[in-house]
PDB file of N, CA and C in Angstrom:
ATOM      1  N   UNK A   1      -9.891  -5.691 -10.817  1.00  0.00           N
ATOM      2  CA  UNK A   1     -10.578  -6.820 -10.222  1.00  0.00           C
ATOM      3  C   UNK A   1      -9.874  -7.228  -8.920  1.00  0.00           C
ATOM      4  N   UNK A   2      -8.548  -6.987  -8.919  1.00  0.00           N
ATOM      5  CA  UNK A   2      -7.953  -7.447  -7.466  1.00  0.00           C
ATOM      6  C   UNK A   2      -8.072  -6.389  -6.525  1.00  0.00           C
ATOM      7  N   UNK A   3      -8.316  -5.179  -6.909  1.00  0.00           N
ATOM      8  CA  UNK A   3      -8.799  -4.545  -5.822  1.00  0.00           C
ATOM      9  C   UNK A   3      -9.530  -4.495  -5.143  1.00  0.00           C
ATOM     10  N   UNK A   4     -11.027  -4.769  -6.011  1.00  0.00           N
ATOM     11  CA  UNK A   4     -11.968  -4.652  -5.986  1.00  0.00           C
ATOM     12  C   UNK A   4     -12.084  -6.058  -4.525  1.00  0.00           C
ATOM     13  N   UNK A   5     -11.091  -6.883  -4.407  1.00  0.00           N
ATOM     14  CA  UNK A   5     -11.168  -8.444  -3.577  1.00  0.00           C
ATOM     15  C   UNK A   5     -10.791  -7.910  -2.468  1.00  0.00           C
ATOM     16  N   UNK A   6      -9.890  -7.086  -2.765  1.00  0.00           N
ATOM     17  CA  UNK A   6      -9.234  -6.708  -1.385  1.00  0.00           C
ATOM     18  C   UNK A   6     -10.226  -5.636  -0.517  1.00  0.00           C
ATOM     19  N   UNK A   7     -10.817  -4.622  -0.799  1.00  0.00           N
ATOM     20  CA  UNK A   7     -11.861  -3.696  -0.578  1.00  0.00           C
ATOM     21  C   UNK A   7     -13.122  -4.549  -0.494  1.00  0.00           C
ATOM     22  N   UNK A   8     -13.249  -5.324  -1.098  1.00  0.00           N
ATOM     23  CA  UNK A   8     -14.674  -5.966  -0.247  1.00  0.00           C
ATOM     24  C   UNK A   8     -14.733  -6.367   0.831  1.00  0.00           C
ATOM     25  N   UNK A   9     -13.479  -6.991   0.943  1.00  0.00           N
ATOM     26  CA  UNK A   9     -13.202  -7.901   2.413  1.00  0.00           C
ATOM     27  C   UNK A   9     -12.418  -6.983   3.002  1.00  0.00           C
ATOM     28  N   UNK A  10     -12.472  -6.159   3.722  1.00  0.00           N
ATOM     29  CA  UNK A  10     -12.038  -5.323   4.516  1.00  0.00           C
ATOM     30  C   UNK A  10     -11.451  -5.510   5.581  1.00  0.00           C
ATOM     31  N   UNK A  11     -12.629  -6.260   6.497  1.00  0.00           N
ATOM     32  CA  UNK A  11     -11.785  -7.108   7.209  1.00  0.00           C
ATOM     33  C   UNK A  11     -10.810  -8.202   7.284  1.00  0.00           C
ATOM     34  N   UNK A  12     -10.809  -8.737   6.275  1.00  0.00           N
ATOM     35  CA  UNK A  12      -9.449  -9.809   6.149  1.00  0.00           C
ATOM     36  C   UNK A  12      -8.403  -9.159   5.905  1.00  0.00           C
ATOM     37  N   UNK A  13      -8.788  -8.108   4.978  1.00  0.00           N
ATOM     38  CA  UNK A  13      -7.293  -7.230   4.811  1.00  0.00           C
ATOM     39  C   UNK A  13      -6.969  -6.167   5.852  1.00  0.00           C
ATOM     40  N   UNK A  14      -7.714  -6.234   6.906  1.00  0.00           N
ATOM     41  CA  UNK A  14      -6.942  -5.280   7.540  1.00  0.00           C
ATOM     42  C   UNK A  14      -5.909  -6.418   8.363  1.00  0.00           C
ATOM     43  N   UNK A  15      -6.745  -7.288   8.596  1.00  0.00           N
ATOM     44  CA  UNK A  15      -6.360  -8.380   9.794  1.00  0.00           C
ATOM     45  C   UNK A  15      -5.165  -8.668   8.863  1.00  0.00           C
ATOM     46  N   UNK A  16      -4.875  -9.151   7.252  1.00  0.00           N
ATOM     47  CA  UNK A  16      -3.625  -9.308   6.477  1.00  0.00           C
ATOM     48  C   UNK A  16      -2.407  -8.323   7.119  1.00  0.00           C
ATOM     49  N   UNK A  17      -3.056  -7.151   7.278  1.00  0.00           N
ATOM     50  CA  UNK A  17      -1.935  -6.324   7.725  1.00  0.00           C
ATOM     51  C   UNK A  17      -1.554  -5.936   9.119  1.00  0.00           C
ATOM     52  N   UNK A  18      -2.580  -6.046   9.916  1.00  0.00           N
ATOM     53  CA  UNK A  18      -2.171  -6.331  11.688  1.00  0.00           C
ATOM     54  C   UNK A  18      -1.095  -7.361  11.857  1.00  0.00           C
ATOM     55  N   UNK A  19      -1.571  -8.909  10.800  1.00  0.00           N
ATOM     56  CA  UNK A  19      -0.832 -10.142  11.303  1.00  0.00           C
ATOM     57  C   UNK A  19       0.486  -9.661  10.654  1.00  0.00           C
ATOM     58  N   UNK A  20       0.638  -8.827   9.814  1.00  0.00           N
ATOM     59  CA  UNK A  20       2.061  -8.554   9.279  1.00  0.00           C
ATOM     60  C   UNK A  20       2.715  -7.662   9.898  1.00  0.00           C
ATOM     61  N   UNK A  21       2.263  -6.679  10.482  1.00  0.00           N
ATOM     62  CA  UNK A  21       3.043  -5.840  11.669  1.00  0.00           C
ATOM     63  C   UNK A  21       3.449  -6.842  12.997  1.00  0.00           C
ATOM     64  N   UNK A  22       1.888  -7.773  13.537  1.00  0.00           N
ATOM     65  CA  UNK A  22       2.254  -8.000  14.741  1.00  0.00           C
ATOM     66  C   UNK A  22       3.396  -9.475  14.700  1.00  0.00           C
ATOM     67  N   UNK A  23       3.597  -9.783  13.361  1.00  0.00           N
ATOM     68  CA  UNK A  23       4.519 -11.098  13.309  1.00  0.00           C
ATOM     69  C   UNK A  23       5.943 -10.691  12.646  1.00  0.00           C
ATOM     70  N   UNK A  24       6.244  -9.249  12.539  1.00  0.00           N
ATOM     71  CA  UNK A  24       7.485  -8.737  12.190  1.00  0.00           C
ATOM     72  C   UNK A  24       8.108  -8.034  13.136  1.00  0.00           C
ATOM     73  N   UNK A  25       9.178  -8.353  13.932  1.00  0.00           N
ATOM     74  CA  UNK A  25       9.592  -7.774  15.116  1.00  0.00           C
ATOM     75  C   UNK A  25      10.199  -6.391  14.497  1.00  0.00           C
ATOM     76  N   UNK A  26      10.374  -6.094  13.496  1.00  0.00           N
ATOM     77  CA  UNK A  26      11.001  -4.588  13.235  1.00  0.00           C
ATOM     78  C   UNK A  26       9.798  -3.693  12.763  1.00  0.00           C
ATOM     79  N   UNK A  27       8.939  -4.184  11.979  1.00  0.00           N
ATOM     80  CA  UNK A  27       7.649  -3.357  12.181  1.00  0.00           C
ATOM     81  C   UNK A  27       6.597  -3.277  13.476  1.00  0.00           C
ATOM     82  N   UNK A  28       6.863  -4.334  14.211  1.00  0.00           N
ATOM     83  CA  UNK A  28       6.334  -4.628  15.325  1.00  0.00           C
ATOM     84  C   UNK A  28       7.052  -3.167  16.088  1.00  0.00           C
ATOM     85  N   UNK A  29       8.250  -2.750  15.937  1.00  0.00           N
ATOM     86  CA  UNK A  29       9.036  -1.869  16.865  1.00  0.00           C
ATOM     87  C   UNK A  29       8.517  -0.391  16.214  1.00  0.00           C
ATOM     88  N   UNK A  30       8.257  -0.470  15.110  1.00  0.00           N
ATOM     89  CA  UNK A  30       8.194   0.803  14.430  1.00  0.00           C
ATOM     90  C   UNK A  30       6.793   1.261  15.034  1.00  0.00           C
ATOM     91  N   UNK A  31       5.611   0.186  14.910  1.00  0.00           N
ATOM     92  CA  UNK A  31       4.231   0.848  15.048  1.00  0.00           C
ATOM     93  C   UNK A  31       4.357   1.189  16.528  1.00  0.00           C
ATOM     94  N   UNK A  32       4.656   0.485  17.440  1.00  0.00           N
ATOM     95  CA  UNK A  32       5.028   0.389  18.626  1.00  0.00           C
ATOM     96  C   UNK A  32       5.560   2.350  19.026  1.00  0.00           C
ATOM     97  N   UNK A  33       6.331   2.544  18.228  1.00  0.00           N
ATOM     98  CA  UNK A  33       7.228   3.839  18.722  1.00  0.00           C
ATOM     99  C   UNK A  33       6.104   4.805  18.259  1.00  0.00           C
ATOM    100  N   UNK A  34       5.654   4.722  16.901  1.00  0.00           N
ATOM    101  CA  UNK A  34       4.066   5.928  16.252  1.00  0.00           C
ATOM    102  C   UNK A  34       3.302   6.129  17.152  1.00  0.00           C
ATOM    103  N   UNK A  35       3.053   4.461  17.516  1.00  0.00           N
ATOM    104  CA  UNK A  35       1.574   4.605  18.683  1.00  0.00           C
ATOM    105  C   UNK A  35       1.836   5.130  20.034  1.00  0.00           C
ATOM    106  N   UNK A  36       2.570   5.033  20.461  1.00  0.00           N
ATOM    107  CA  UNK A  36       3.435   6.084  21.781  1.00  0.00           C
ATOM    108  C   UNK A  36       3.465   7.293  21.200  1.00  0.00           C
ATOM    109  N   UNK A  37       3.975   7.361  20.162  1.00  0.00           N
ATOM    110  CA  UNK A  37       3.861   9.023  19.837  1.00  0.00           C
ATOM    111  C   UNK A  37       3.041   9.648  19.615  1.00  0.00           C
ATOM    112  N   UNK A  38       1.524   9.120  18.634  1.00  0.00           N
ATOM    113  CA  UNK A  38       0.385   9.616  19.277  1.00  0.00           C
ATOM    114  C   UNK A  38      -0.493   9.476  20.166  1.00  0.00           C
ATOM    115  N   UNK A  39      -0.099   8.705  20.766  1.00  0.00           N
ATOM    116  CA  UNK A  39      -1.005   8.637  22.496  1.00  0.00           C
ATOM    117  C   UNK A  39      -0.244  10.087  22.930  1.00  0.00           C
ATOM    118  N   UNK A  40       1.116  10.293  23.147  1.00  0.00           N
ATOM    119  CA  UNK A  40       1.418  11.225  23.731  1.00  0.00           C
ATOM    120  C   UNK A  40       1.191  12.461  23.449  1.00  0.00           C
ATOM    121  N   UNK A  41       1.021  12.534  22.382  1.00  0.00           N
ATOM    122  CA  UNK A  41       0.642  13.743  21.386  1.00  0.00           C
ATOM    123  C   UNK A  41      -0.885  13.934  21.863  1.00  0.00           C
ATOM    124  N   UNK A  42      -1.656  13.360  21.676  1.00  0.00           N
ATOM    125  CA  UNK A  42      -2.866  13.410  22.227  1.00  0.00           C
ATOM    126  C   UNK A  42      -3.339  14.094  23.358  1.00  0.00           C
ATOM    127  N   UNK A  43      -2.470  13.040  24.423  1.00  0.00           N
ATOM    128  CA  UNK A  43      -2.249  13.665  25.719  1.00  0.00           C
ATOM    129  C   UNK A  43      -2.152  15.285  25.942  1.00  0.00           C
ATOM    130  N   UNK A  44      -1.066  15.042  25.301  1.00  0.00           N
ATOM    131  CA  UNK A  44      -0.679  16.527  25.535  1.00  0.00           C
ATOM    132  C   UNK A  44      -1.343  17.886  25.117  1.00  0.00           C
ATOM    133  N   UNK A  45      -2.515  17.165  23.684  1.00  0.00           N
ATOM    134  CA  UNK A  45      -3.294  18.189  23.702  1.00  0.00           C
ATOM    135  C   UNK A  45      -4.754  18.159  24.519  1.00  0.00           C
ATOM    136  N   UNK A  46      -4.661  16.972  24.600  1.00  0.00           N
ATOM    137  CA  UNK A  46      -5.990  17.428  25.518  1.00  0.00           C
ATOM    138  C   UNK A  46      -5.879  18.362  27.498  1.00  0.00           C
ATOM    139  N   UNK A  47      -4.612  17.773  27.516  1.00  0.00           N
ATOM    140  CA  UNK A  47      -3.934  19.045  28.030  1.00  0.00           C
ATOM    141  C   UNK A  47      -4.381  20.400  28.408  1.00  0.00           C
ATOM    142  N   UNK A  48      -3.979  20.830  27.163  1.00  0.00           N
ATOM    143  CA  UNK A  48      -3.877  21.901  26.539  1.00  0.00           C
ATOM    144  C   UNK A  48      -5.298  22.761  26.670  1.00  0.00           C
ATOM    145  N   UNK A  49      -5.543  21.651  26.015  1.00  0.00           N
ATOM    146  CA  UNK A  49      -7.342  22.367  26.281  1.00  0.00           C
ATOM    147  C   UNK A  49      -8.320  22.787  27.054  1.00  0.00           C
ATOM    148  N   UNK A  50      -7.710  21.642  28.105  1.00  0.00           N
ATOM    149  CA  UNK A  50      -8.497  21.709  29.674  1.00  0.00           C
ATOM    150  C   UNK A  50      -7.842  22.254  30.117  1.00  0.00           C
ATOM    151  N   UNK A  51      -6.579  23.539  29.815  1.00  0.00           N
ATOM    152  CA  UNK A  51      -6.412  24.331  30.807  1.00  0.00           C
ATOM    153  C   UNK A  51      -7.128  25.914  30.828  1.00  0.00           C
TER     154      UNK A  51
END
């Protein structure tokens, strides 16, 4: 049944977990370093492709 609360509302729980990354300065640093790493990763393959 508590899942079932959390999966309905989808959007509150994602936003539960944005506001908990973006109000924790050490997870704030962690997503921060992933998301650079796949932007760059990305980059680099699209790169790749267009050559």
């Amino acid at each position: 049944v508590i899942v079932r609360a959390i999966y309905s509302s989808p959007s509150k729980y994602g936003a539960l977990v944005a506001a908990r990354i973006l109000n924790n300065p050490e997870l704030f640093k962690e997503w921060e370093t992933e998301l650079r790493d796949v932007v760059a990763a990305r980059i680099r393959q699209m790169r790749a492709l267009l050559r």
